[in-house]
Protein backbone atom coordinates (compact mmCIF):
# COMPACT_ATOMS: atom_id res chain seq x y z
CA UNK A 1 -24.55 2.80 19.17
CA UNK A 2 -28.46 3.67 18.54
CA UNK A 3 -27.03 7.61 18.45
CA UNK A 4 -24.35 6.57 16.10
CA UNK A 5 -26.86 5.00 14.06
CA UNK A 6 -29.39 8.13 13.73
CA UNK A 7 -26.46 10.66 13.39
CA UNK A 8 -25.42 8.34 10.05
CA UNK A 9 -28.82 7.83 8.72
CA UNK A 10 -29.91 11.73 9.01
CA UNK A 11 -26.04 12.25 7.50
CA UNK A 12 -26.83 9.82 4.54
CA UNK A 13 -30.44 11.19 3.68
CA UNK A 14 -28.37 15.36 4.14
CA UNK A 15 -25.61 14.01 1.60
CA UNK A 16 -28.43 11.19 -0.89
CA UNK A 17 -30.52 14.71 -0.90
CA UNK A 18 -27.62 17.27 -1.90
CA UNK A 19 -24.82 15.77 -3.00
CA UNK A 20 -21.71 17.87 -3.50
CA UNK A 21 -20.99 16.13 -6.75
CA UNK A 22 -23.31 15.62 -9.63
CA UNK A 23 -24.58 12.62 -10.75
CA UNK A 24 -22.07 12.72 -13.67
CA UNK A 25 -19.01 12.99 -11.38
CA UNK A 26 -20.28 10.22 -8.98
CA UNK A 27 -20.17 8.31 -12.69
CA UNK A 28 -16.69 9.04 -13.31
CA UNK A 29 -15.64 8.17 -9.97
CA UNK A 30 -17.67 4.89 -10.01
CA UNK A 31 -15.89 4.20 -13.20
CA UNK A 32 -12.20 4.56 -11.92
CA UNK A 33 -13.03 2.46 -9.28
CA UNK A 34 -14.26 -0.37 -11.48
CA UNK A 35 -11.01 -0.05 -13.80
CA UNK A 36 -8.87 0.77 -11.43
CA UNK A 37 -10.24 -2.51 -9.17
CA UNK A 38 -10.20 -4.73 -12.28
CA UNK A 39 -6.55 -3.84 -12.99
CA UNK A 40 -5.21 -4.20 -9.50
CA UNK A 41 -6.59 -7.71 -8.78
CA UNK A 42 -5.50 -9.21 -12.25
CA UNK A 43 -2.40 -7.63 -11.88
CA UNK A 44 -1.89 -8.76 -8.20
CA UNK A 45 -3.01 -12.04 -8.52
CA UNK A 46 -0.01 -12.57 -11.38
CA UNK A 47 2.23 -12.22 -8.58
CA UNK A 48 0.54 -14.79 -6.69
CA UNK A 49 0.39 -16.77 -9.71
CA UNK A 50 4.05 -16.35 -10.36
CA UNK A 51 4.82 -17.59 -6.56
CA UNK A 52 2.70 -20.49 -6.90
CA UNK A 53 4.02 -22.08 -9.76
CA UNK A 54 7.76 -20.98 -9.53
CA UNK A 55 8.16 -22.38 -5.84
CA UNK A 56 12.12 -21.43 -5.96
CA UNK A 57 11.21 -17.41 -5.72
CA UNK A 58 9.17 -17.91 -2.34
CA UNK A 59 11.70 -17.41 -0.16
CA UNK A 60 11.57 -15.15 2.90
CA UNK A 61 12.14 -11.58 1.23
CA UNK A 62 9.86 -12.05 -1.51
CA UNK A 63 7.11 -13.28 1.20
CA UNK A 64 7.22 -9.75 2.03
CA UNK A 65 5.79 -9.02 -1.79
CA UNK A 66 3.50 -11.58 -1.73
CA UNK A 67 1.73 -10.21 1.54
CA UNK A 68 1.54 -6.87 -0.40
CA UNK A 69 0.11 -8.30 -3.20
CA UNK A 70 -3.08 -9.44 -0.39
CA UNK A 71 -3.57 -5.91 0.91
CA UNK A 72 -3.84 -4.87 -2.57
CA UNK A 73 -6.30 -7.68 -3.54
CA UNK A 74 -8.37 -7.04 0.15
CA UNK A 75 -8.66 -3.46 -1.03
CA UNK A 76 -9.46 -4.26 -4.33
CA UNK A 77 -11.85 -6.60 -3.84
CA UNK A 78 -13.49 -5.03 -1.00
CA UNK A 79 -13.07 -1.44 -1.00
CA UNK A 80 -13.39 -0.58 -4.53
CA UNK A 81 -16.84 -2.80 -5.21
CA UNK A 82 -18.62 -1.01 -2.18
CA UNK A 83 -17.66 2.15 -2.94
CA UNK A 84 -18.44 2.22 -6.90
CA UNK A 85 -21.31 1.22 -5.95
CA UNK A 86 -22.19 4.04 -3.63
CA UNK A 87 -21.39 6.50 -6.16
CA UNK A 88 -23.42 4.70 -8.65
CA UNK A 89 -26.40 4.97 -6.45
CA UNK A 90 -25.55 8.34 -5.44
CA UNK A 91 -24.66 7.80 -1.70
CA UNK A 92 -23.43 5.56 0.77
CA UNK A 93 -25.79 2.54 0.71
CA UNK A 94 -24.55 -0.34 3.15
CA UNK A 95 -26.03 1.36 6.18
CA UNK A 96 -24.11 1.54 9.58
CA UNK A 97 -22.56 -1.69 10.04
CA UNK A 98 -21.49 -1.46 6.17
CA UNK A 99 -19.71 2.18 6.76
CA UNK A 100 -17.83 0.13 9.62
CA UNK A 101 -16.47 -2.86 8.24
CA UNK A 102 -15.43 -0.99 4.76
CA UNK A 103 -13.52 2.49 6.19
CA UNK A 104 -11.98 -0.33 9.03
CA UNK A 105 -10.91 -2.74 6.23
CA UNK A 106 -9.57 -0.17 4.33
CA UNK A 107 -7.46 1.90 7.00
CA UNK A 108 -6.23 -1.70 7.83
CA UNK A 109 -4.88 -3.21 4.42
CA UNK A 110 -3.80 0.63 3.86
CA UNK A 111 -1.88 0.48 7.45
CA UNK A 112 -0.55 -3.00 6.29
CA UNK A 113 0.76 -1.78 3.08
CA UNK A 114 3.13 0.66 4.63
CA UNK A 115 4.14 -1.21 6.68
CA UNK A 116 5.02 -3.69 4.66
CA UNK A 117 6.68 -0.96 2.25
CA UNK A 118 8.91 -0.05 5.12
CA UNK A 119 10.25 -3.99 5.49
CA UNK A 120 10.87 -3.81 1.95
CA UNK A 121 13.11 -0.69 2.57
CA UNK A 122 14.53 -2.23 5.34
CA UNK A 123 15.25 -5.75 3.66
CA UNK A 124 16.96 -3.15 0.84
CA UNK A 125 19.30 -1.41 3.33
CA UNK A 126 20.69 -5.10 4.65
CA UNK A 127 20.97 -6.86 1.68
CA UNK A 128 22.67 -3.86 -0.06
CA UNK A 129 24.38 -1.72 3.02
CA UNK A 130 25.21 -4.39 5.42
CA UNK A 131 25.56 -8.11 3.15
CA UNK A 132 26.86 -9.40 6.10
CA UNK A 133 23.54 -8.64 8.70
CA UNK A 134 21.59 -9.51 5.38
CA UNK A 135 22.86 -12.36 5.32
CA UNK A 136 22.02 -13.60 8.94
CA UNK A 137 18.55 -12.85 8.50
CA UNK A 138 16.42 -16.04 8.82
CA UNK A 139 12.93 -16.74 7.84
CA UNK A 140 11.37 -16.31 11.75
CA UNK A 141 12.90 -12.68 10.98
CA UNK A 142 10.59 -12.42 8.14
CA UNK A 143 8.22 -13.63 9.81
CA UNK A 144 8.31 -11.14 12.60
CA UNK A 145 8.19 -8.30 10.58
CA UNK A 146 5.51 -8.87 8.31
CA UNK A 147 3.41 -10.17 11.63
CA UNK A 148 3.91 -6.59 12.61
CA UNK A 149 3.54 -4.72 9.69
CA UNK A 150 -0.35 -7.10 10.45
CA UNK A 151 -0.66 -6.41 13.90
CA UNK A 152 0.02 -2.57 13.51
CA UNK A 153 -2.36 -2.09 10.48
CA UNK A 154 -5.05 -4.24 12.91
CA UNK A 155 -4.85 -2.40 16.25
CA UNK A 156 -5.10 1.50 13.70
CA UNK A 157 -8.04 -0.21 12.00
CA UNK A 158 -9.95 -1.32 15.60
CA UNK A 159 -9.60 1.79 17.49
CA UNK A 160 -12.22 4.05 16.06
CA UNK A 161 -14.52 1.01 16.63
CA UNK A 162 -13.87 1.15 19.97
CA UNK A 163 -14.19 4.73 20.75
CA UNK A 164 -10.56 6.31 19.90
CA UNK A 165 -11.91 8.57 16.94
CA UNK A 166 -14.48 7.03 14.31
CA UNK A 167 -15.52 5.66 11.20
CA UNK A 168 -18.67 8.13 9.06
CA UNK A 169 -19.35 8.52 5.58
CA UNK A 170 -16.95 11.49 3.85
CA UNK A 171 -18.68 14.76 3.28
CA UNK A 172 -19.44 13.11 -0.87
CA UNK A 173 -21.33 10.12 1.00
CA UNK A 174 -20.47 8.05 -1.60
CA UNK A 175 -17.51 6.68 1.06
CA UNK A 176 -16.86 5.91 4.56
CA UNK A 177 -13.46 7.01 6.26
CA UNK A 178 -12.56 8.24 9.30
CA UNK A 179 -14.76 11.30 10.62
CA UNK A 180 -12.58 13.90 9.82
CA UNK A 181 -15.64 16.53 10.45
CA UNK A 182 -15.62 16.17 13.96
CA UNK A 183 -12.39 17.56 15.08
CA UNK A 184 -12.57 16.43 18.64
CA UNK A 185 -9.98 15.63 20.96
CA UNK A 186 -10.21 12.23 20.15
CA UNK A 187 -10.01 12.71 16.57
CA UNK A 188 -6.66 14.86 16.20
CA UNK A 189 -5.03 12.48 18.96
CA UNK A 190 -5.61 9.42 16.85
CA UNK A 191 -4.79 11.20 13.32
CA UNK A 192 -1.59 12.79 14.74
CA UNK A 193 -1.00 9.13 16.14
CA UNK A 194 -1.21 7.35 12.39
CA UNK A 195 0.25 9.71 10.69
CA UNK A 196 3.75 9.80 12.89
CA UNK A 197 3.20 6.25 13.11
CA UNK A 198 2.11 5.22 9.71
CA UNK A 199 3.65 8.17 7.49
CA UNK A 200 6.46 9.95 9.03
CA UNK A 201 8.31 7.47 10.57
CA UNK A 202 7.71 5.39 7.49
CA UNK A 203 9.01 7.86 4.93
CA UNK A 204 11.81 8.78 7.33
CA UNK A 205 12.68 5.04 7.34
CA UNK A 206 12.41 4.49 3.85
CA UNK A 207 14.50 7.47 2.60
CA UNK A 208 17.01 6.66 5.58
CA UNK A 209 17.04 3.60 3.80
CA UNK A 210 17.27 4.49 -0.19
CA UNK A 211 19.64 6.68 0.28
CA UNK A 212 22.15 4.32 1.69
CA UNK A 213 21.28 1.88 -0.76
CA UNK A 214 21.71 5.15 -3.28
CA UNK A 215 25.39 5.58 -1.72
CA UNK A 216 26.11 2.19 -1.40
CA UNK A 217 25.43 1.06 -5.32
CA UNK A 218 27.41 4.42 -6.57
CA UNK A 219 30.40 3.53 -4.20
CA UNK A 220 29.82 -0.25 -5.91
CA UNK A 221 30.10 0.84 -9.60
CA UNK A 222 33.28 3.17 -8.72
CA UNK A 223 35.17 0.54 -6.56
CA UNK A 224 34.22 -2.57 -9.16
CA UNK A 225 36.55 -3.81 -12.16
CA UNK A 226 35.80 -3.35 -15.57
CA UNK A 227 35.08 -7.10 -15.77
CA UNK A 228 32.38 -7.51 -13.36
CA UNK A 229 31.02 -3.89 -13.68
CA UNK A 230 28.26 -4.64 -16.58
CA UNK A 231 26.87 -7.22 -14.32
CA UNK A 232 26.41 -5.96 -11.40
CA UNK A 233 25.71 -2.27 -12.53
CA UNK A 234 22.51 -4.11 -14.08
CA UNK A 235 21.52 -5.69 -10.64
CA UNK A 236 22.24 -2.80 -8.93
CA UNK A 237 20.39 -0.38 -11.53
CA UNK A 238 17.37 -2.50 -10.89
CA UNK A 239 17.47 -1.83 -7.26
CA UNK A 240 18.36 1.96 -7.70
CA UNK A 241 14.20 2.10 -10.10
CA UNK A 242 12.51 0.23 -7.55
CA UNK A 243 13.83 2.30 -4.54
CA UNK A 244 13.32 5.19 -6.37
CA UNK A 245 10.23 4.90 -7.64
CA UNK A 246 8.87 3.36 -4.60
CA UNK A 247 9.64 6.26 -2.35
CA UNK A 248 7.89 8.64 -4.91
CA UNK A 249 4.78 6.69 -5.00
CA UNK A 250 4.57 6.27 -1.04
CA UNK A 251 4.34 10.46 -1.28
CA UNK A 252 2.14 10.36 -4.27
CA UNK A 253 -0.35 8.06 -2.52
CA UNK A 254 -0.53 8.97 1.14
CA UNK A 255 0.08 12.61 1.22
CA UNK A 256 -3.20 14.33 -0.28
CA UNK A 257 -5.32 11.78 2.71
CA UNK A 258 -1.88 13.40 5.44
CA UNK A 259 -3.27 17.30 4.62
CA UNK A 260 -6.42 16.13 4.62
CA UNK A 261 -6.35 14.80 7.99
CA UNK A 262 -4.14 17.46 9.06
CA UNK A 263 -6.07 20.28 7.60
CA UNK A 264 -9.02 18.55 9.40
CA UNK A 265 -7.10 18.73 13.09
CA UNK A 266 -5.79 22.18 12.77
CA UNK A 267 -8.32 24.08 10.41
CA UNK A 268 -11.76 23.92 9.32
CA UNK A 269 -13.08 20.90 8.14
CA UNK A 270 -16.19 22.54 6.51
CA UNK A 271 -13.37 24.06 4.22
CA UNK A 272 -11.98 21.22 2.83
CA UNK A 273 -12.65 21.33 -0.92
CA UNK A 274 -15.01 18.42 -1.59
CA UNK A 275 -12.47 17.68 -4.29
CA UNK A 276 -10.11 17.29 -2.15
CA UNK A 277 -11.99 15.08 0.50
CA UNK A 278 -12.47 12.31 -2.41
CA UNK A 279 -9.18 12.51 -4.15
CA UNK A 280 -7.39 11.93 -1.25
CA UNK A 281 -8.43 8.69 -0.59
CA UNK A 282 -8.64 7.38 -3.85
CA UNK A 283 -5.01 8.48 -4.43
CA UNK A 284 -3.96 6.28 -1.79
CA UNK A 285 -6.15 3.23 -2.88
CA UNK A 286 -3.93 3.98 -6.13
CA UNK A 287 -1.34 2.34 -4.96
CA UNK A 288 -2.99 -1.51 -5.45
CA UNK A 289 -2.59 -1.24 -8.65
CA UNK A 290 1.02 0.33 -9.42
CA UNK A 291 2.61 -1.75 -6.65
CA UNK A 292 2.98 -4.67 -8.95
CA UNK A 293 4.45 -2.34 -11.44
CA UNK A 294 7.14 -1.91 -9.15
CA UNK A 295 7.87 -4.85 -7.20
CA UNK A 296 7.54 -7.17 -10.15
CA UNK A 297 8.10 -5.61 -13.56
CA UNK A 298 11.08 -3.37 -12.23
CA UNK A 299 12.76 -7.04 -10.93
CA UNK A 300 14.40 -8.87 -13.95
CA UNK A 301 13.93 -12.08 -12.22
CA UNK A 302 9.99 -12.08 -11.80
CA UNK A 303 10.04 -10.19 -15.20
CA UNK A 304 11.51 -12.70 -16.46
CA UNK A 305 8.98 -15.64 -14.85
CA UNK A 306 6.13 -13.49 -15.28
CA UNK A 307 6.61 -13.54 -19.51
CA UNK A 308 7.65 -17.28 -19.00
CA UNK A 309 4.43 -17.98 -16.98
CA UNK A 310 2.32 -16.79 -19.94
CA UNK A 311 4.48 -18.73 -22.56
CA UNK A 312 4.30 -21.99 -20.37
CA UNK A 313 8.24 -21.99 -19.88
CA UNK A 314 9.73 -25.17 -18.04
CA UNK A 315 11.22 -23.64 -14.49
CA UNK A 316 14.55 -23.77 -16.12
CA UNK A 317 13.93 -20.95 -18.48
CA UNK A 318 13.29 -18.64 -15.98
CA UNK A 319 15.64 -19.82 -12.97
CA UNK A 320 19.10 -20.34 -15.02
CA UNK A 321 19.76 -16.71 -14.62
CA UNK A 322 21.49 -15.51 -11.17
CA UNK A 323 18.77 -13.23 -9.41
CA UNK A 324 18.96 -9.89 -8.64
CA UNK A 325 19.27 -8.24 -5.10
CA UNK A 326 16.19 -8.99 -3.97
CA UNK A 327 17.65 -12.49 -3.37
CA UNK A 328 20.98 -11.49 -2.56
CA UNK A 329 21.31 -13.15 0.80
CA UNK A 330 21.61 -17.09 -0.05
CA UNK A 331 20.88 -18.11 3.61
CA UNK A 332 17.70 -17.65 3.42
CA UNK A 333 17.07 -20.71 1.57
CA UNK A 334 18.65 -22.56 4.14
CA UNK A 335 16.70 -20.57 6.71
């Protein structure tokens, strides 16, 4: 621990002295942060808000969106304030102890939101593929899942703690993440380990997924009458911009940190582009603030509460509609 603790200090006062980014570009990066953290906790805690006061939306799927919207705010909340400030003073400034609990709380609500983005894809594959499984699910299904998707993001998040890999400040110091610059044995075992764990088997999940739902919705609009096809196109058109967009934005987010890491295990770490090395992560903190874009404005229903929630609507205004698929499977009220 007392090595760990010199190796950091003599990296801080390397990276405080010469600083691969000027004090301009620390600026600009501070500033994103600030915006970007503003944005994604107002924006996240309207979905809370719009669970809280419209109890008849919390049922079991959408607890799934409400635990996302809490990774988002941990990350917002925590993340972005400690490391806007580091670039505003230059370098990492929350000592040891500090460059722990912020890279670990970070891999861990990051670990969390995938893999609560993957019970969102599966919860889309029942209710649309198989209505009849969808229907059976109960809320200690729910339950289990998202207790995973917890459990998973928490045992990634401990282990460099502990010795498998560990946590240093990124070559900017501005930033703590895992220490990519020592390629050890330790270090590509536990990268290859998250990202087949927490990114391949993910995406492979969620486009296993989408594209069923995909099939599924065109097979819907060709086999449905003429009557009912207006209707349910709509639900079904809501899915189809959620799914897709949400599949797009788990690439956009996570795969500039994947080469990172992987450049890290198989290359040269020295010749990562410093660029590079802080875009990545901040591409993938990105995603607190459009996930409410998707999971709420691209869904009529909580569209349709959010507006009322801002007008002070009685419940009935926003509830006399049917829902959309996210609530497809009517058992789980009764669950």
């Amino acid at each position: 621990m007392l090595s760990n603790t010199l190796d950091l200090n003599t990296s801080n006062s390397r990276n405080a002295g010469s600083s691969v980014f000027s004090k301009t570009e620390h600026s600009i990066i501070a500033a994103y942060l600030i915006m970007a953290g503003i944005i994604s906790i107002l924006s996240n805690i309207i979905v809370l808000g719009i669970f809280i006061k419209y109890k008849e939306l919390r049922t079991p799927t959408n607890a799934v969106i409400v635990n996302l919207a809490l990774t988002d705010i941990g990350v917002s909340s925590i993340g972005y304030p400690m490391s806007a400030a580091s670039d505003l003073h230059g370098s990492w400034k929350f000592g040891y102890s500090g460059c722990q609990i912020y890279a670990a709380l970070n891999i861990f609500f990051g670990m969390v939101s995938i893999g609560l983005l993957t019970v969102v894809a599966i919860d889309r594959y029942l209710t649309i593929c198989c209505p009849d499984v969808g229907r059976r699910m109960t809320t200690s299904t729910y339950v289990s899942m998202i207790l995973g998707a917890w459990i998973n993001g928490l045992f990634w998040a401990l282990m460099p703690i502990i010795g498998w890999a560990s946590y240093a400040p990124d070559p900017t110091g501005a930033t703590c993440t895992i220490n990519w610059r020592e390629n050890d044995v330790s270090f590509v075992s536990y990268t290859m380990m998250v990202i087949v764990v927490n990114f391949i088997v993910p995406l492979t999940v969620m486009f296993y997924c989408y594209y069923h739902v995909t099939q599924s919705m065109r097979l819907h609009a060709v086999q449905n009458s003429t009557t009912n096809l207006h209707r349910d196109w709509a639900e079904q058109a809501d899915v189809t911009k959620m799914s897709v967009i949400m599949i797009l934005m788990f690439l956009l987010a996570w795969s500039p940190y994947s080469i990172v890491c992987l450049w890290a295990c198989f290359g040269d770490p020295k010749k990562i582009p410093p660029s590079m090395a802080i875009i990545a992560p901040l591409f993938a903190k990105s995603s607190t603030f459009y996930n409410p874009c998707i999971y709420v404005a691209a869904n009529k229903r909580f569209r349709k509460a959010m507006f009322a929630m801002f007008k002070c609507q009685p419940h009935q205004a926003v509830l006399e509609t049917s829902s959309v698929p996210m609530n497809m499977p009517q058992s789980h009220n009764n669950a």
